[in-house]
PDB file of N, CA and C in Angstrom:
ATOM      1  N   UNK A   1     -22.640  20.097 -69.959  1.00  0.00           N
ATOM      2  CA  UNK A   1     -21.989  21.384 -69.874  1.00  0.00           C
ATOM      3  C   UNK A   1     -22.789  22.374 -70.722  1.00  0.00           C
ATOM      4  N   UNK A   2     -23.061  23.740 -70.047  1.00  0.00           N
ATOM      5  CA  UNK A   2     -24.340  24.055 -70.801  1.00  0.00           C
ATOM      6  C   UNK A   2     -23.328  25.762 -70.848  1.00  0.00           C
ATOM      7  N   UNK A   3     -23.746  25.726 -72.100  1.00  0.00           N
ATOM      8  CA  UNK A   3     -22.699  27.641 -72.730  1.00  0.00           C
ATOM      9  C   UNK A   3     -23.396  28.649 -71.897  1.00  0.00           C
ATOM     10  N   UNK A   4     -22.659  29.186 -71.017  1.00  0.00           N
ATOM     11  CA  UNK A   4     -23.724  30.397 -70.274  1.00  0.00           C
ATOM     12  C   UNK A   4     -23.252  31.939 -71.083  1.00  0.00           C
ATOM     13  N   UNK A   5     -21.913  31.908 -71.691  1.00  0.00           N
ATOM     14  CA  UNK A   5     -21.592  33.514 -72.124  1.00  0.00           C
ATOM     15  C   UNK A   5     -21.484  33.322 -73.505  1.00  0.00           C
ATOM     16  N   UNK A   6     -21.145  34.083 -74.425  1.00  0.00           N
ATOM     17  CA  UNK A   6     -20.505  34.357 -75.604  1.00  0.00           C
ATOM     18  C   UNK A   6     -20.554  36.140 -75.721  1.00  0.00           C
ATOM     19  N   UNK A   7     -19.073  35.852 -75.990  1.00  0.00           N
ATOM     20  CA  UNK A   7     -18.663  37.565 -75.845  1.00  0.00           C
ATOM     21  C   UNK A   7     -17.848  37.493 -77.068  1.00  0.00           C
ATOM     22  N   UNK A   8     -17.939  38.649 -78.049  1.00  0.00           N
ATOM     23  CA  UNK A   8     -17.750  38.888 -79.623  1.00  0.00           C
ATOM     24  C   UNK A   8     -16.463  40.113 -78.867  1.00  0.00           C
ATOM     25  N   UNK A   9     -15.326  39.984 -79.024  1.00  0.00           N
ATOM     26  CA  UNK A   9     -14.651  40.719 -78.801  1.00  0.00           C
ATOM     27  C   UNK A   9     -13.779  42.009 -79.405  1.00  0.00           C
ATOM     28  N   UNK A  10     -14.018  41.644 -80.968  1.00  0.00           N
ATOM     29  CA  UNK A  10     -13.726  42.432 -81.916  1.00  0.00           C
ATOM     30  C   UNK A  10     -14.492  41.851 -83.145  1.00  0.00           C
ATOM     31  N   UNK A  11     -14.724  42.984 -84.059  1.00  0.00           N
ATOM     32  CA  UNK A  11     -15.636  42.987 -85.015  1.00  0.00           C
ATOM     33  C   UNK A  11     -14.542  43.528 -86.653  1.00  0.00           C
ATOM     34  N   UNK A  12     -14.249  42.800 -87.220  1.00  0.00           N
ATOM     35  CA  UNK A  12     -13.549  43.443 -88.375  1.00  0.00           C
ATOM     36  C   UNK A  12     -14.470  43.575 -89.517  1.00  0.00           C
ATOM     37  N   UNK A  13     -14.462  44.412 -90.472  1.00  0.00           N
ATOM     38  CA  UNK A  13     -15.320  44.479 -91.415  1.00  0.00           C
ATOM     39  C   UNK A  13     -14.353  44.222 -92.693  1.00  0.00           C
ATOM     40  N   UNK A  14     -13.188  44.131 -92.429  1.00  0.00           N
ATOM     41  CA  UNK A  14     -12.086  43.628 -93.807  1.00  0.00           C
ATOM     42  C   UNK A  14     -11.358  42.470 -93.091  1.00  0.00           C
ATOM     43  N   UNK A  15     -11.357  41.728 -94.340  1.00  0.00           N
ATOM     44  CA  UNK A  15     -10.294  40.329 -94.280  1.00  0.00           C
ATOM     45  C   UNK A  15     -11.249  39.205 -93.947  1.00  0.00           C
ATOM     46  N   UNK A  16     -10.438  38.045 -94.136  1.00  0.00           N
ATOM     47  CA  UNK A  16     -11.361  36.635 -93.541  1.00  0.00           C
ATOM     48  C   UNK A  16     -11.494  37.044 -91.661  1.00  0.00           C
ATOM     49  N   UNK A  17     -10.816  37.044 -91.255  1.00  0.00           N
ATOM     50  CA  UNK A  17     -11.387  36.929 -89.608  1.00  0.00           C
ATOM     51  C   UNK A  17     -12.124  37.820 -89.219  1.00  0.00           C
ATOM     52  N   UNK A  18     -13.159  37.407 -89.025  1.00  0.00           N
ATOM     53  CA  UNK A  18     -14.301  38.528 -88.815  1.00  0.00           C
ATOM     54  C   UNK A  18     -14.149  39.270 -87.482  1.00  0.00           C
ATOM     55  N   UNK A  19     -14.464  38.221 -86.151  1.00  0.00           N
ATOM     56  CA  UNK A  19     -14.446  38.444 -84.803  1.00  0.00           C
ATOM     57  C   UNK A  19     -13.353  37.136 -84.406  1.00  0.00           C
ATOM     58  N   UNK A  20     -13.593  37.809 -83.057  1.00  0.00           N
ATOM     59  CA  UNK A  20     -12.829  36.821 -82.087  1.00  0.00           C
ATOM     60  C   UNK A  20     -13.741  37.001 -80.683  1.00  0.00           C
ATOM     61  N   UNK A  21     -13.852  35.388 -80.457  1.00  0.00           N
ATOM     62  CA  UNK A  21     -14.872  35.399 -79.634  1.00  0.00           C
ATOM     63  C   UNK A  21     -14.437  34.701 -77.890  1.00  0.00           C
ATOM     64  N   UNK A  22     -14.934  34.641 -76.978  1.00  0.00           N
ATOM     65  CA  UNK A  22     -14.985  34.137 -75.792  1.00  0.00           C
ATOM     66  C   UNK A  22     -16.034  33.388 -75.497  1.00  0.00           C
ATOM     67  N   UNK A  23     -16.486  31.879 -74.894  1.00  0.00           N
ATOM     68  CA  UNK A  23     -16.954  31.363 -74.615  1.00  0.00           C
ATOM     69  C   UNK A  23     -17.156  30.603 -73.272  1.00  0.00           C
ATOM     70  N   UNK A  24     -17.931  31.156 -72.525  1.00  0.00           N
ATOM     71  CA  UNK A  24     -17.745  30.237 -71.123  1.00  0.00           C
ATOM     72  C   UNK A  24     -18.722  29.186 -70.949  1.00  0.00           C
ATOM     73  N   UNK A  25     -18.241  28.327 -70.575  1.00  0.00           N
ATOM     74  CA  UNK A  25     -19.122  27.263 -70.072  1.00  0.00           C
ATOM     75  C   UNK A  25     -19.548  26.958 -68.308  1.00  0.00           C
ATOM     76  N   UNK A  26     -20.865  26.475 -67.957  1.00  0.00           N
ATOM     77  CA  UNK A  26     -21.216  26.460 -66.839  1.00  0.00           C
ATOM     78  C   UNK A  26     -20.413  28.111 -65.745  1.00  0.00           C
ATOM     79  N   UNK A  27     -20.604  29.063 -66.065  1.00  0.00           N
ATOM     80  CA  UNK A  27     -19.927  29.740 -65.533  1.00  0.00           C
ATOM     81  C   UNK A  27     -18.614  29.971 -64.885  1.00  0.00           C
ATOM     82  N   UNK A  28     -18.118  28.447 -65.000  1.00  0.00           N
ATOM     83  CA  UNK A  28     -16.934  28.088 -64.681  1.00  0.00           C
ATOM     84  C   UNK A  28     -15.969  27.887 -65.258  1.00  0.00           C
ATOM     85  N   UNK A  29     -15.725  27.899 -66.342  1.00  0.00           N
ATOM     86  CA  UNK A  29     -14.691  27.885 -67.492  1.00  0.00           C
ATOM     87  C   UNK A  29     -14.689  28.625 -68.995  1.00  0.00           C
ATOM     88  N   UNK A  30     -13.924  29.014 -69.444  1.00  0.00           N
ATOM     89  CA  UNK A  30     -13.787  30.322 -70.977  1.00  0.00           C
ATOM     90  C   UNK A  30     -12.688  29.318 -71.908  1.00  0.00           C
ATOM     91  N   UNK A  31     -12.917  29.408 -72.780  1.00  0.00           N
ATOM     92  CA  UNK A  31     -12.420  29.413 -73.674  1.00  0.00           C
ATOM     93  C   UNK A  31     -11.954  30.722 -74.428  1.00  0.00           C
ATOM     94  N   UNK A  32     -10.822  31.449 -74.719  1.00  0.00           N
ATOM     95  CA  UNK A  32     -10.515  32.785 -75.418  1.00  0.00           C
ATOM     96  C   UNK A  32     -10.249  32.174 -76.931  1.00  0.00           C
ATOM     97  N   UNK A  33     -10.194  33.037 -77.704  1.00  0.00           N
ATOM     98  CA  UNK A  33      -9.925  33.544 -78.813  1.00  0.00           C
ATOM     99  C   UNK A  33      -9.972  32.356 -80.036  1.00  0.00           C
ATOM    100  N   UNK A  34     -11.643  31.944 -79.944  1.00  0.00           N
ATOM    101  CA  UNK A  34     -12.365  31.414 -81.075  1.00  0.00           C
ATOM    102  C   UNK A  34     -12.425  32.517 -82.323  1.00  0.00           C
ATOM    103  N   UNK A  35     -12.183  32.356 -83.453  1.00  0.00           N
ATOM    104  CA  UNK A  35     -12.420  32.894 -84.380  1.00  0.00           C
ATOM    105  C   UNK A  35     -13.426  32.833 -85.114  1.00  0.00           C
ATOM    106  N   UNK A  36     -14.467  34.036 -85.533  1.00  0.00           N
ATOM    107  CA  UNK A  36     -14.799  33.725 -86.938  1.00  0.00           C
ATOM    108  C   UNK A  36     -14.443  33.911 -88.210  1.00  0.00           C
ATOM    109  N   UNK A  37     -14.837  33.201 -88.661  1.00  0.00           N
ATOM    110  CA  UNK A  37     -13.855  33.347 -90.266  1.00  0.00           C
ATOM    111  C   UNK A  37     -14.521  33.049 -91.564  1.00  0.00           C
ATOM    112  N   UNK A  38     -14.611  33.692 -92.563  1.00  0.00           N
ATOM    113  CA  UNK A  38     -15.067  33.706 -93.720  1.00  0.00           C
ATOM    114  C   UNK A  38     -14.353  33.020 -94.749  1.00  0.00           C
ATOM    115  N   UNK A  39     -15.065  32.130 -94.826  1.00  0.00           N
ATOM    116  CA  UNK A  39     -14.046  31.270 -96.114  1.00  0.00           C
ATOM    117  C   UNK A  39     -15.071  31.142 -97.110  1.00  0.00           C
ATOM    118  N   UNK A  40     -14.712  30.167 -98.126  1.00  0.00           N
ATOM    119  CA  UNK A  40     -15.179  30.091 -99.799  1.00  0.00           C
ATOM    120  C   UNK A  40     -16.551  29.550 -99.237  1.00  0.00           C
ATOM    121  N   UNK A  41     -17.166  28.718 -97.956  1.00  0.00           N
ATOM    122  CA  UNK A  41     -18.807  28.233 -98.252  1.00  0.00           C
ATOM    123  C   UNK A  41     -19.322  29.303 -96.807  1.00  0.00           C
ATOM    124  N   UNK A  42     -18.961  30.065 -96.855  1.00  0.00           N
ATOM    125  CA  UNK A  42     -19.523  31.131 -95.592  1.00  0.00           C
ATOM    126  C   UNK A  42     -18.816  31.339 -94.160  1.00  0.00           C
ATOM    127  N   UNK A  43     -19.384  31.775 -93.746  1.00  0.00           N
ATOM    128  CA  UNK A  43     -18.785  31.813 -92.140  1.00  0.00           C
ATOM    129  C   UNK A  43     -18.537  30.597 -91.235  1.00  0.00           C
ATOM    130  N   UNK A  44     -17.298  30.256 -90.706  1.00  0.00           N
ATOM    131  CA  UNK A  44     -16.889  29.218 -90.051  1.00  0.00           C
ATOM    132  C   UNK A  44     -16.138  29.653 -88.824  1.00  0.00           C
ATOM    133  N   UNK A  45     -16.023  28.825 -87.180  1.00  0.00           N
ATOM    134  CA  UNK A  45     -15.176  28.919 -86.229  1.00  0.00           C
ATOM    135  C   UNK A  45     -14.533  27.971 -86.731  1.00  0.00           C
ATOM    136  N   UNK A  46     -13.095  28.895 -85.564  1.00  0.00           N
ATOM    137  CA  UNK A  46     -11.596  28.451 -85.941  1.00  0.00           C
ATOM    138  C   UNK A  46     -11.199  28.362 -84.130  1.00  0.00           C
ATOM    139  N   UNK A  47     -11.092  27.379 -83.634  1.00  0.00           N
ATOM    140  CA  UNK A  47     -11.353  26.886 -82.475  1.00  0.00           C
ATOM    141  C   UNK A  47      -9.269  27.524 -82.315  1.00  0.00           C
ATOM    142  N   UNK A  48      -8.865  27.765 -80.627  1.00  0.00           N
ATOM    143  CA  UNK A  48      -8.022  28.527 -80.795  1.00  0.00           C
ATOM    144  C   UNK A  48      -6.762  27.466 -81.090  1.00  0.00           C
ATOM    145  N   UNK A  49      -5.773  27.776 -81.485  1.00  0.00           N
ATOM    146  CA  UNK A  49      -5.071  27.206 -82.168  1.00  0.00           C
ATOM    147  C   UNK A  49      -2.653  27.556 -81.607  1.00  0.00           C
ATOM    148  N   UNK A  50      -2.239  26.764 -82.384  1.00  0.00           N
ATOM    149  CA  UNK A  50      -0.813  27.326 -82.385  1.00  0.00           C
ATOM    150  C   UNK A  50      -0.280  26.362 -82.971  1.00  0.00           C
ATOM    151  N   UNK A  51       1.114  27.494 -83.516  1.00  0.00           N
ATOM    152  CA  UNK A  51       1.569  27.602 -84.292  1.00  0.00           C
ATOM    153  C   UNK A  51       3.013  26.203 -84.194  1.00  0.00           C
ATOM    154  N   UNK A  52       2.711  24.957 -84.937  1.00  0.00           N
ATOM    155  CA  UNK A  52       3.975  24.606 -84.828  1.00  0.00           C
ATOM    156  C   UNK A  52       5.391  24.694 -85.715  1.00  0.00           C
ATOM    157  N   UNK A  53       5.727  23.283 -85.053  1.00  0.00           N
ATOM    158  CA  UNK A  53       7.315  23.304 -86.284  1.00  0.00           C
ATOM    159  C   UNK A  53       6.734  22.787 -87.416  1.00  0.00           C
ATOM    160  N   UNK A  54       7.578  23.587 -88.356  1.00  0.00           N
ATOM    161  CA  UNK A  54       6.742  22.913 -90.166  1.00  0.00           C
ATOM    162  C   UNK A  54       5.918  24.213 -90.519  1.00  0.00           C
ATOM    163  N   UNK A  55       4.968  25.058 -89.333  1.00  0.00           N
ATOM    164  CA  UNK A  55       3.859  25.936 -90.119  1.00  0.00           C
ATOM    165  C   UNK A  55       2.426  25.234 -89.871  1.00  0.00           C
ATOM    166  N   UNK A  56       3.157  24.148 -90.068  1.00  0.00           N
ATOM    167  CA  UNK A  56       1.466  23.713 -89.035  1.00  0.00           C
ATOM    168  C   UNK A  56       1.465  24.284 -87.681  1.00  0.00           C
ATOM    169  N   UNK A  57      -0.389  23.920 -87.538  1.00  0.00           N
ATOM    170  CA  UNK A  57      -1.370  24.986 -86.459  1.00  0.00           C
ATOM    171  C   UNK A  57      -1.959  23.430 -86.098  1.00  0.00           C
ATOM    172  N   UNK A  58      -2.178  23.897 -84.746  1.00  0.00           N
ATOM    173  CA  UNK A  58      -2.743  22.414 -83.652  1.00  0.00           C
ATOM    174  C   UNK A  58      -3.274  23.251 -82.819  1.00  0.00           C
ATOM    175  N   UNK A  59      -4.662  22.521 -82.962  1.00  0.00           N
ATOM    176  CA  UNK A  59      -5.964  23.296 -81.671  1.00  0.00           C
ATOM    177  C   UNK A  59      -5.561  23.122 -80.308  1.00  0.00           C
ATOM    178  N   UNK A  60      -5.520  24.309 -79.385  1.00  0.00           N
ATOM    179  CA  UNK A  60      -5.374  24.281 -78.308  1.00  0.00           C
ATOM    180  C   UNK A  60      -6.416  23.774 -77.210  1.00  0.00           C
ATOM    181  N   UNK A  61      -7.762  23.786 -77.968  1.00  0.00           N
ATOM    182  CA  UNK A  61      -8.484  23.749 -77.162  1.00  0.00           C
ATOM    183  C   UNK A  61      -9.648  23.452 -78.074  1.00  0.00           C
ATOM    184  N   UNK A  62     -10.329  22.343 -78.224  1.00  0.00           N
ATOM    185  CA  UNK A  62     -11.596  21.687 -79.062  1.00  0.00           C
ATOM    186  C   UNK A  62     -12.468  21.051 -78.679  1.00  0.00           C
ATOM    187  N   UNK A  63     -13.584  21.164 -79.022  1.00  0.00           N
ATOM    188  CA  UNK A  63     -14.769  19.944 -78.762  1.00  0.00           C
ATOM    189  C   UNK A  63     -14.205  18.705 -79.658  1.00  0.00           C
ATOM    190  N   UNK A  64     -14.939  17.563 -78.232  1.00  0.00           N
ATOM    191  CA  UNK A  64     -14.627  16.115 -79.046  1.00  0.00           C
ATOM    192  C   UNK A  64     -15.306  15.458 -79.634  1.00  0.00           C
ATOM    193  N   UNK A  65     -16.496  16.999 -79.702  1.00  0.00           N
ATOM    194  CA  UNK A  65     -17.691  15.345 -80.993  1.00  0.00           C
ATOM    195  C   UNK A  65     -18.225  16.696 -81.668  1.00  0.00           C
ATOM    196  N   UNK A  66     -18.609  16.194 -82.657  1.00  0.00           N
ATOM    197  CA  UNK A  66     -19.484  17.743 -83.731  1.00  0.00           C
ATOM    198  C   UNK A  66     -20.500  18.013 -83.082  1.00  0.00           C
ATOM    199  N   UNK A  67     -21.249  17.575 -82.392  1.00  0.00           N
ATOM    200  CA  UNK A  67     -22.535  17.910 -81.953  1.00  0.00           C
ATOM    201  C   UNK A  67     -21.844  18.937 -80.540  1.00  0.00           C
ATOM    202  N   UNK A  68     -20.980  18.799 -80.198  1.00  0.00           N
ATOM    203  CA  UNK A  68     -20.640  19.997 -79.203  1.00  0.00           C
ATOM    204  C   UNK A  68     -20.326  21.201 -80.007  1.00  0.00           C
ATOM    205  N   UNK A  69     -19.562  20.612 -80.786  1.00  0.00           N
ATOM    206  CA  UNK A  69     -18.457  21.651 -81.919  1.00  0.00           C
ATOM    207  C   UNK A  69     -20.124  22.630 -82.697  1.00  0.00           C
ATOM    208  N   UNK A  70     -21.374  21.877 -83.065  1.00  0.00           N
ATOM    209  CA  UNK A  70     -22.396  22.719 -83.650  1.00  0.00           C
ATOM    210  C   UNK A  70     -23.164  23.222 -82.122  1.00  0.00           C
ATOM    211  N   UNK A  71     -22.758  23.008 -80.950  1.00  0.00           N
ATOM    212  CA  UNK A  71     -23.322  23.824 -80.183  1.00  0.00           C
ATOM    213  C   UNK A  71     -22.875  24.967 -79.687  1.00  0.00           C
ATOM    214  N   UNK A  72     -21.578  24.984 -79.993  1.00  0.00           N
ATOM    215  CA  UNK A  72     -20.702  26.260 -79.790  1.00  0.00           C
ATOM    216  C   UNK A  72     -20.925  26.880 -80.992  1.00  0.00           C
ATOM    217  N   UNK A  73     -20.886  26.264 -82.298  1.00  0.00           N
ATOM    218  CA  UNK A  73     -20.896  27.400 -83.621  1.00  0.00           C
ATOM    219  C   UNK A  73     -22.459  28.337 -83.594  1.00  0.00           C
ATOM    220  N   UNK A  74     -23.481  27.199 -82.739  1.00  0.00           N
ATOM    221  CA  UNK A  74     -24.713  28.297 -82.979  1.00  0.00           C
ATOM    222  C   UNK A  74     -24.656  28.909 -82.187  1.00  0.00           C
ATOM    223  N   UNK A  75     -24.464  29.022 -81.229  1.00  0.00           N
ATOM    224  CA  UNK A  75     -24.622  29.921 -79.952  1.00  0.00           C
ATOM    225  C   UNK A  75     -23.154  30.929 -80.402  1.00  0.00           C
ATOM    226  N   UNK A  76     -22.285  31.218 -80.796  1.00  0.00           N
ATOM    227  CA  UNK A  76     -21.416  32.019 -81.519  1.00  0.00           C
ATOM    228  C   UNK A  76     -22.187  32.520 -82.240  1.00  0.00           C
ATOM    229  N   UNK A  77     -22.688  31.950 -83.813  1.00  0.00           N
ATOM    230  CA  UNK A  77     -23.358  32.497 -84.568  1.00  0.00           C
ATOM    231  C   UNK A  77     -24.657  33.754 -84.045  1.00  0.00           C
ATOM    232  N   UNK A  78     -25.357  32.965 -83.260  1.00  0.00           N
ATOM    233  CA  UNK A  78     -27.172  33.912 -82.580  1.00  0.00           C
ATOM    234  C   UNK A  78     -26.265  35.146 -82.124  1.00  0.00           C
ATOM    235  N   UNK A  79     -25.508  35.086 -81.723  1.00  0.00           N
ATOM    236  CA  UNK A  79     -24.437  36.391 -80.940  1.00  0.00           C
ATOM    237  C   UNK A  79     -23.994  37.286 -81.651  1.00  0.00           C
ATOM    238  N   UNK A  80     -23.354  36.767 -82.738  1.00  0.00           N
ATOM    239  CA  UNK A  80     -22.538  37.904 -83.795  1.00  0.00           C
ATOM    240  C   UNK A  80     -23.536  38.535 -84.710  1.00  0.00           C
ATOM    241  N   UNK A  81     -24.562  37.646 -85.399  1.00  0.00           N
ATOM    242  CA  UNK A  81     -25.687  38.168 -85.836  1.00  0.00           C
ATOM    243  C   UNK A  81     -26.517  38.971 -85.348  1.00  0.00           C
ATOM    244  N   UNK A  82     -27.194  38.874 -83.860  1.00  0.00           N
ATOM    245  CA  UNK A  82     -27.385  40.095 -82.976  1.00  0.00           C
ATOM    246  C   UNK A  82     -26.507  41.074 -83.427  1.00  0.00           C
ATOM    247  N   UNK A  83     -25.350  40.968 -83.282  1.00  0.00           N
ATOM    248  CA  UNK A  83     -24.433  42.087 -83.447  1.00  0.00           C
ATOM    249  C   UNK A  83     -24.382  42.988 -84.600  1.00  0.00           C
ATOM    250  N   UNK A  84     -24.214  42.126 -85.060  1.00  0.00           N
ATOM    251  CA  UNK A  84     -24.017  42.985 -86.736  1.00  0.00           C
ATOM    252  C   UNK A  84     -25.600  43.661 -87.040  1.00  0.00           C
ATOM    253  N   UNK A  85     -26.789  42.828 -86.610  1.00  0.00           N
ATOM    254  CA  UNK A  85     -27.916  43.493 -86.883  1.00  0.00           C
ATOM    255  C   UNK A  85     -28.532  44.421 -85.715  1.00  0.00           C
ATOM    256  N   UNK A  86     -27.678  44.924 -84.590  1.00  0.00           N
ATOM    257  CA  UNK A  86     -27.754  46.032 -84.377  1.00  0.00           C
ATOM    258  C   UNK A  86     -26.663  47.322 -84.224  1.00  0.00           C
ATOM    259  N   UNK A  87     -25.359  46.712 -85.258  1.00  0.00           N
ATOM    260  CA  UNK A  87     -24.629  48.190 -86.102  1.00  0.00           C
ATOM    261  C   UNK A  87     -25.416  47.970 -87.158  1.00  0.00           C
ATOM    262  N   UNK A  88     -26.330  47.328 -87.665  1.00  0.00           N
ATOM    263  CA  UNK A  88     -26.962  48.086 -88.945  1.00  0.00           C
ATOM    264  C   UNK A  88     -28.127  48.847 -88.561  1.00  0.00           C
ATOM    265  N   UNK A  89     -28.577  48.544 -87.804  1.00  0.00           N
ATOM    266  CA  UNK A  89     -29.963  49.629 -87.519  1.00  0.00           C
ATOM    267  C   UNK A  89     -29.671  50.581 -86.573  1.00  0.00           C
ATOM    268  N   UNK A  90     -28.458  50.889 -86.064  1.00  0.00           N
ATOM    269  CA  UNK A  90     -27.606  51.975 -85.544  1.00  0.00           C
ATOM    270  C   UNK A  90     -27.064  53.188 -86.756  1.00  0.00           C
ATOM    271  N   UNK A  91     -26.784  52.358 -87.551  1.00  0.00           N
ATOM    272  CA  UNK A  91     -26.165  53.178 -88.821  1.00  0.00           C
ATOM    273  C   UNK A  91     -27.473  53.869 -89.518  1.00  0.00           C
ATOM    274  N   UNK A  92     -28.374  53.023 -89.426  1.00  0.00           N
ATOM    275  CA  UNK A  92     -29.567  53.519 -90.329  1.00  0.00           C
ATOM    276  C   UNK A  92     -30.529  54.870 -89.880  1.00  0.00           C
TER     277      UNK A  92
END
């Protein structure tokens, strides 16, 4: 299954959640509202999630091995970084 999109859908410049992202695979399937998120060792996805009984949160939707899970975080990552490094040389 090979990532054909990543779409950065909002960009926050305050708080931990940075963006929220879209991901399609083989042109045939999306995933909505991956998060990025800033925590205490840097930027991390937050695969989409809900809300149960108790306050616990259970992924709606996840990769089943890390090596998928780091093929979605880089291909997220190359995307948002594009991004952000062209509102900075927009601003400049």
């Amino acid at each position: 299954m090979q990532i054909t999109d990543v779409r950065i859908r909002k960009i926050n410049d305050e708080g931990k959640m940075k963006a929220s992202v879209s991901v399609a695979f083989d042109d045939e399937f999306v995933v909505h509202d991956i998060k990025i998120i800033e925590g205490q060792n840097g930027l991390f996805i937050a695969m989409p999630s809900r809300k149960m009984g108790g306050g616990d949160f259970r992924d709606v939707a996840h990769p089943l091995t890390s090596e998928a899970r780091n093929r979605i975080k880089d291909a997220i990552f190359e995307v948002y970084e594009k991004m952000l490094a062209e509102e900075a040389s927009a601003e400049a």
